[in-house]
N, C-alpha and C. Protein backbone atom coordinates (compact mmCIF):
# COMPACT_ATOMS: atom_id res chain seq x y z
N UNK A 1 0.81 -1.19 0.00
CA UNK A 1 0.00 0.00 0.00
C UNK A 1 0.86 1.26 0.00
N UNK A 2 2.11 1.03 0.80
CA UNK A 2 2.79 2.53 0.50
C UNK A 2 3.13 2.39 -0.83
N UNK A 3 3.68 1.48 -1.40
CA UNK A 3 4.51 1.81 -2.78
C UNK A 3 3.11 2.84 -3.51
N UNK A 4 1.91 2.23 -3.28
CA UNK A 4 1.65 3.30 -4.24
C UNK A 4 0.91 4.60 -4.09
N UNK A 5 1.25 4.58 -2.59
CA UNK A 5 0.94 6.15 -2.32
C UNK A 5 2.39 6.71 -2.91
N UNK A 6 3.26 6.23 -2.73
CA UNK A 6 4.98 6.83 -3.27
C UNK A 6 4.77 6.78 -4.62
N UNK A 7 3.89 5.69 -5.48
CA UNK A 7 3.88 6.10 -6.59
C UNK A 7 3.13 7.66 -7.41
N UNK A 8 2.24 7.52 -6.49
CA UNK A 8 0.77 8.52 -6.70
C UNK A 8 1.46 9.74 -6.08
N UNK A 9 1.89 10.05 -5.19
CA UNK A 9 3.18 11.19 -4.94
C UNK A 9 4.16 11.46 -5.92
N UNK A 10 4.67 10.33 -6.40
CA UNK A 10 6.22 10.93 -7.28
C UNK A 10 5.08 11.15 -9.04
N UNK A 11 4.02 10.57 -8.88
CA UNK A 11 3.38 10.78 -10.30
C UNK A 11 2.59 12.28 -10.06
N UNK A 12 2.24 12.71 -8.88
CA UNK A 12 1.65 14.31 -8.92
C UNK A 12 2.51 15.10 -8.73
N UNK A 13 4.01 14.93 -8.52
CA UNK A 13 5.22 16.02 -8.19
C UNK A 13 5.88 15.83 -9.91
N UNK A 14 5.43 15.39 -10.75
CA UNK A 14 5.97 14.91 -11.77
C UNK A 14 4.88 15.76 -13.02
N UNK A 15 3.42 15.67 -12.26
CA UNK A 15 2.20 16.17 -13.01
C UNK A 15 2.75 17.65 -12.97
N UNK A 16 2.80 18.40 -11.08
CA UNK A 16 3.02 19.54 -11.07
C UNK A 16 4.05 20.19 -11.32
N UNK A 17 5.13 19.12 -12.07
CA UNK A 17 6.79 19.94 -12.67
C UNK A 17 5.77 20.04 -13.80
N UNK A 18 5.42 19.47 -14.46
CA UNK A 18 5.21 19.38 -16.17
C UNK A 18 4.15 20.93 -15.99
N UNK A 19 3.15 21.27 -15.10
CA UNK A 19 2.69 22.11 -15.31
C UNK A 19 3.08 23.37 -15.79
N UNK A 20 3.70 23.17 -14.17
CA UNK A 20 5.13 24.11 -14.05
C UNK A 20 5.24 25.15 -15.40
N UNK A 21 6.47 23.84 -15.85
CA UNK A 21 6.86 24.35 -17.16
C UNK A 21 6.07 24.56 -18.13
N UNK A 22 5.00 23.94 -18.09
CA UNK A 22 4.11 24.59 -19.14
C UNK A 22 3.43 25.65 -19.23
N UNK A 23 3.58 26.24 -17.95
CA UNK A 23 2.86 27.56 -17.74
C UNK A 23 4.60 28.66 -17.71
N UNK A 24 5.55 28.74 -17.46
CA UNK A 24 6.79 29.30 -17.72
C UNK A 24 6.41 29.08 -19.66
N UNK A 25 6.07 28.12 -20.44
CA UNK A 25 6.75 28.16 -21.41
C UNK A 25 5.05 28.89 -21.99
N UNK A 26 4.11 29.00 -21.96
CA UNK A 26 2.56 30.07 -22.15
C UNK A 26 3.58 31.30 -22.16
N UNK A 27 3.92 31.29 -21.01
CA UNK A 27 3.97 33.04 -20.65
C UNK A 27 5.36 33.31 -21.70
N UNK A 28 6.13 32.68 -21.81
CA UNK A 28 7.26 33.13 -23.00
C UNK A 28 6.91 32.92 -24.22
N UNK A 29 5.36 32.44 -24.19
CA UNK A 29 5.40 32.35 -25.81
C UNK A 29 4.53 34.15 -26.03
N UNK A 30 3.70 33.45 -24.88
CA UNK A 30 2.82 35.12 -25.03
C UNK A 30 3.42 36.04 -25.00
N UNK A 31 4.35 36.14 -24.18
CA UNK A 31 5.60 37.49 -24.49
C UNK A 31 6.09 37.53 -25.75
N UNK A 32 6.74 36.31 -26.57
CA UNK A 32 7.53 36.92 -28.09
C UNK A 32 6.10 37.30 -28.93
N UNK A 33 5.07 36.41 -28.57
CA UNK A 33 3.47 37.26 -29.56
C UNK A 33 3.28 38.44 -29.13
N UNK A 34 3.24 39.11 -27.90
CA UNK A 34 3.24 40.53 -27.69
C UNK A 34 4.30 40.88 -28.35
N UNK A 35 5.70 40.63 -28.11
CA UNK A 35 6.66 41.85 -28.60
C UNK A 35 6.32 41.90 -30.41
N UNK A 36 6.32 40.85 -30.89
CA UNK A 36 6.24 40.36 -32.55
C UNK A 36 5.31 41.38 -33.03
N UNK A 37 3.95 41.20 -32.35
CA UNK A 37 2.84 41.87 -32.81
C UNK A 37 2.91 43.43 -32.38
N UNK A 38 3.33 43.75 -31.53
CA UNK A 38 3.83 45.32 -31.07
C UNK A 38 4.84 45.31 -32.08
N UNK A 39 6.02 45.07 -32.47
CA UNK A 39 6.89 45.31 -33.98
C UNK A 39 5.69 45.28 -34.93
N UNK A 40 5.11 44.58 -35.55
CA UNK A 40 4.20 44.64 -36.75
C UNK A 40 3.08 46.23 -36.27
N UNK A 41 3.07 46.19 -35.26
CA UNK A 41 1.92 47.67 -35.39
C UNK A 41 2.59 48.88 -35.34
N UNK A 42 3.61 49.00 -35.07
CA UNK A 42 4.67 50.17 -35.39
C UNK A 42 5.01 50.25 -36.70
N UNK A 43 5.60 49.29 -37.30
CA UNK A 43 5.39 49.00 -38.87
C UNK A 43 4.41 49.90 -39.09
N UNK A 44 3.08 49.78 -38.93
CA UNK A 44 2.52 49.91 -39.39
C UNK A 44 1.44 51.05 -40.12
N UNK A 45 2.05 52.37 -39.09
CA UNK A 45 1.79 53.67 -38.83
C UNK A 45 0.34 53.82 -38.53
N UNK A 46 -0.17 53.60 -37.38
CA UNK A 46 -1.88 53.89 -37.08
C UNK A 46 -1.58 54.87 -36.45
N UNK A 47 -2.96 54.99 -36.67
CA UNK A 47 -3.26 56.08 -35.60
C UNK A 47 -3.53 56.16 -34.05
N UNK A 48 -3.12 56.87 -33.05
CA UNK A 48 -3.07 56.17 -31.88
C UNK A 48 -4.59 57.26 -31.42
N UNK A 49 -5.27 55.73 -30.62
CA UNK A 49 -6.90 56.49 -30.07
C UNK A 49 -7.14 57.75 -30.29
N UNK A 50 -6.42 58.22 -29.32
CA UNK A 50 -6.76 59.70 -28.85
C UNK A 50 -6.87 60.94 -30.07
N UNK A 51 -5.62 60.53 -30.71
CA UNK A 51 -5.42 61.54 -32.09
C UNK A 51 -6.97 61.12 -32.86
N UNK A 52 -7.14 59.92 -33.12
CA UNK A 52 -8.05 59.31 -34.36
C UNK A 52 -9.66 60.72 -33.50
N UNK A 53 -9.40 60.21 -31.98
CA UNK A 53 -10.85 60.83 -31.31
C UNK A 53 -11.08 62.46 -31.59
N UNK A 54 -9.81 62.72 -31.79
CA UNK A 54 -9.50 64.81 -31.74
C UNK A 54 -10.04 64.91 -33.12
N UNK A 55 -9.27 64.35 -34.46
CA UNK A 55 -9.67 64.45 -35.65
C UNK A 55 -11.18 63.80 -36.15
N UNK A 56 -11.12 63.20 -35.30
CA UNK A 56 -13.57 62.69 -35.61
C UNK A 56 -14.29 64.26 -34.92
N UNK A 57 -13.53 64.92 -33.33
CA UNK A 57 -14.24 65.87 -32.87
C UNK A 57 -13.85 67.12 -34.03
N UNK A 58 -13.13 67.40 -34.80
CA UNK A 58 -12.72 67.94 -35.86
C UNK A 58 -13.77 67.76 -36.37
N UNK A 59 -13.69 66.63 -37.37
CA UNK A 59 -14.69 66.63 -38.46
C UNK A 59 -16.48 67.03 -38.13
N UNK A 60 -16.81 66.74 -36.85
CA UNK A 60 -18.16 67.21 -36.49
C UNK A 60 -18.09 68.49 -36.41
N UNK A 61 -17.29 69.01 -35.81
CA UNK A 61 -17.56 70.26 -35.51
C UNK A 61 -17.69 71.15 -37.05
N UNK A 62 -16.80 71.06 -37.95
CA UNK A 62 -16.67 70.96 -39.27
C UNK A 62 -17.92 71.15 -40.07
N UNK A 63 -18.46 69.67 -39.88
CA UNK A 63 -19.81 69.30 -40.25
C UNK A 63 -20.70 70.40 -39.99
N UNK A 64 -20.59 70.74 -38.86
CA UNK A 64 -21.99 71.48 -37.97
C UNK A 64 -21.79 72.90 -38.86
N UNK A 65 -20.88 73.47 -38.47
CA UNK A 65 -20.45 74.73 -39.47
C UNK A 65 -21.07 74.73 -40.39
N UNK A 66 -20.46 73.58 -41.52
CA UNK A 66 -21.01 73.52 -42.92
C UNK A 66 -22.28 73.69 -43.28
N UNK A 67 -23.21 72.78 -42.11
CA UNK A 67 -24.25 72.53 -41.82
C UNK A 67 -25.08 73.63 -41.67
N UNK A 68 -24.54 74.95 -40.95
CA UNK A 68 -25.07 76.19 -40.56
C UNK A 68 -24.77 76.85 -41.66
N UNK A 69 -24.09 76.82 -42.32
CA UNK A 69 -23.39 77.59 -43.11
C UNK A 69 -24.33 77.63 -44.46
N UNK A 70 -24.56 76.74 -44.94
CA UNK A 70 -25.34 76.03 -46.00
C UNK A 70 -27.33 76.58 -45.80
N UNK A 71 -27.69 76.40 -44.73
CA UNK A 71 -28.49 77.27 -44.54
C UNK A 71 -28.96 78.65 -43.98
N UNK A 72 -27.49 79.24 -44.08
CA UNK A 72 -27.73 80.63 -44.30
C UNK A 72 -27.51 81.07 -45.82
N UNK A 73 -27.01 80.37 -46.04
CA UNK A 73 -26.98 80.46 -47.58
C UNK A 73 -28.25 80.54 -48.25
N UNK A 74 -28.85 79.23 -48.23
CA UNK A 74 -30.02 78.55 -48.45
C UNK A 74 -31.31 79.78 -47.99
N UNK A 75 -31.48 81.05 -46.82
CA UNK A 75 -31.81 81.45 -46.30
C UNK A 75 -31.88 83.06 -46.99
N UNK A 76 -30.34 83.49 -47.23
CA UNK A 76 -30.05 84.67 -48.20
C UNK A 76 -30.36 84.64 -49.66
N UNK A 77 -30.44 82.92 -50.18
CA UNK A 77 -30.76 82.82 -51.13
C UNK A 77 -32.69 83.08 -51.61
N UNK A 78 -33.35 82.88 -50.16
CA UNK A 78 -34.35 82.79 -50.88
C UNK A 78 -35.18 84.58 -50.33
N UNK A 79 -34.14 85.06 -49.39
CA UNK A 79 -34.53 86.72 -49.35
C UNK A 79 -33.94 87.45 -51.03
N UNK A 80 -33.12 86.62 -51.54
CA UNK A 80 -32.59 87.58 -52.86
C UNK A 80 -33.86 87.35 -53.46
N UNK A 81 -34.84 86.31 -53.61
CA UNK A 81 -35.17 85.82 -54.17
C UNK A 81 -37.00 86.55 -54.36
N UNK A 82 -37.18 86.81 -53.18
CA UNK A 82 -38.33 87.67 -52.71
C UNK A 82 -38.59 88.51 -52.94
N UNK A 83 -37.25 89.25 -53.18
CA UNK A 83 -37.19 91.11 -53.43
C UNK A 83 -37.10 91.26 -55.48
N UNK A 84 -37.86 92.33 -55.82
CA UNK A 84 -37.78 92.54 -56.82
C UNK A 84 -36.84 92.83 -57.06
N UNK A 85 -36.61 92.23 -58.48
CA UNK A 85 -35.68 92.81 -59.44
C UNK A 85 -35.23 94.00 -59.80
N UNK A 86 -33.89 94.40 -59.84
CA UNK A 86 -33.86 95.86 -60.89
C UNK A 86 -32.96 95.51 -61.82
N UNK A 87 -32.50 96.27 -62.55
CA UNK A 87 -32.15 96.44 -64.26
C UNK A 87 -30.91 96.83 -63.35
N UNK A 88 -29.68 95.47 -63.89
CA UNK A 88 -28.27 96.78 -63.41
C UNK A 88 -28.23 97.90 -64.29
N UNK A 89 -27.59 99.15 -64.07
CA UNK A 89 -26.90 100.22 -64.35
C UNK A 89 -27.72 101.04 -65.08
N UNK A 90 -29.25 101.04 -64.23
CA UNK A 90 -30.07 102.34 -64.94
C UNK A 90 -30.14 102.98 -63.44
N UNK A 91 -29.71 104.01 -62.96
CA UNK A 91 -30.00 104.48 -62.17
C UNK A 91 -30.00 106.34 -62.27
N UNK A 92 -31.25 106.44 -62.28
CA UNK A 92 -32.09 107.80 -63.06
C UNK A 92 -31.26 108.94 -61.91
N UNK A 93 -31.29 108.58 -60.87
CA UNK A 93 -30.56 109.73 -60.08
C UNK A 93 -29.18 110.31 -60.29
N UNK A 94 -28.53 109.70 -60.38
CA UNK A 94 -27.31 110.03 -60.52
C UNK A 94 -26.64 110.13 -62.13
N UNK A 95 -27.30 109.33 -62.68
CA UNK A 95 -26.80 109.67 -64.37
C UNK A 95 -26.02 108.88 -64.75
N UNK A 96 -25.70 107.91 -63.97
CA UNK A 96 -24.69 106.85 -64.12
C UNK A 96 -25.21 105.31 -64.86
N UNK A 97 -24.36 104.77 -65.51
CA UNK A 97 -25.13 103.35 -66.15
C UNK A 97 -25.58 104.13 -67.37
N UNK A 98 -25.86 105.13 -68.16
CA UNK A 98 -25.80 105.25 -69.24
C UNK A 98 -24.76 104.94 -70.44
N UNK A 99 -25.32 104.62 -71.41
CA UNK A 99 -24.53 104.15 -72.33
C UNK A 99 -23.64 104.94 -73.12
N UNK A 100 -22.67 105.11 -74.09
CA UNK A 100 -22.08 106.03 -74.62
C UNK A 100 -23.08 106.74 -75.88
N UNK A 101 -23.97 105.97 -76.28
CA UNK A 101 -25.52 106.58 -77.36
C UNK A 101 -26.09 107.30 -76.82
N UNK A 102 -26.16 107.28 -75.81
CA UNK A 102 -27.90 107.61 -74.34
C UNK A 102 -26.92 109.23 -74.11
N UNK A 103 -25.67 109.52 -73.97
CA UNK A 103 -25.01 110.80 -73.71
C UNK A 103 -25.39 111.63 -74.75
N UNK A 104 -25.03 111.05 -76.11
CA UNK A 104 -24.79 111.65 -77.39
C UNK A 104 -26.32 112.33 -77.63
N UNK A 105 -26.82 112.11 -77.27
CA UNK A 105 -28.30 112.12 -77.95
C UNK A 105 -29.20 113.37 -76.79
C-alpha cells in the first residue's frame, strides 16, 4: 500500500513539474506574440486612439459649421429671391449706367 501512495506522490510532483513548465513556457510564448505583434503595429503607422478621437471631434464640428453655413446660404438665397428685381446700371438719379448713345443724344 505505501509503494503506491509513493507512486501517486512521485506521479503528482511529476504532473506539477510538467505544469510548471508549461505555464513558464505560455507566458514566453505570449511574451515573443506581444513583442512580434507590437513590432508589426509600429510598422505599421496607425493612428493612436486619442489623435483618431480629436480628428472625428474635428470633423463634427466641421460638419456642424457647414451645416449652418449652408443654410444661411439657403436662407439669403431665398430673401434675394423675394425682393424685386432691378435692371443693373439704370440708375435715373445720378446719371450713371448710361450708355455712350444715351449721352450723345
Amino acid at each position: 500500500m505505501q509503494s503506491d501512495n509513493r507512486f501517486l506522490d512521485d506521479l503528482a510532483r511529476v504532473a506539477s513539474g510538467a505544469l510548471g513548465a508549461l505555464t513558464g513556457v505560455r507566458e514566453e510564448v505570449e511574451a515573443r506574440l506581444r513583442d512580434q505583434f507590437q513590432r508589426i503595429l509600429d510598422r505599421m503607422d496607425l493612428v493612436r486612439r486619442d489623435e483618431f478621437e480629436a480628428v472625428q471631434a474635428m470633423a463634427a464640428k466641421a460638419r456642424a459649421e457647414q451645416e449652418r453655413l449652408a443654410e444661411r446660404v439657403a436662407a439669403l438665397e431665398a430673401a434675394l429671391a423675394a425682393e424685386p428685381r432691378r435692371k443693373p446700371g439704370r440708375s435715373h438719379a445720378s446719371g450713371e449706367g448710361k450708355s455712350a448713345s444715351e449721352d450723345q443724344s
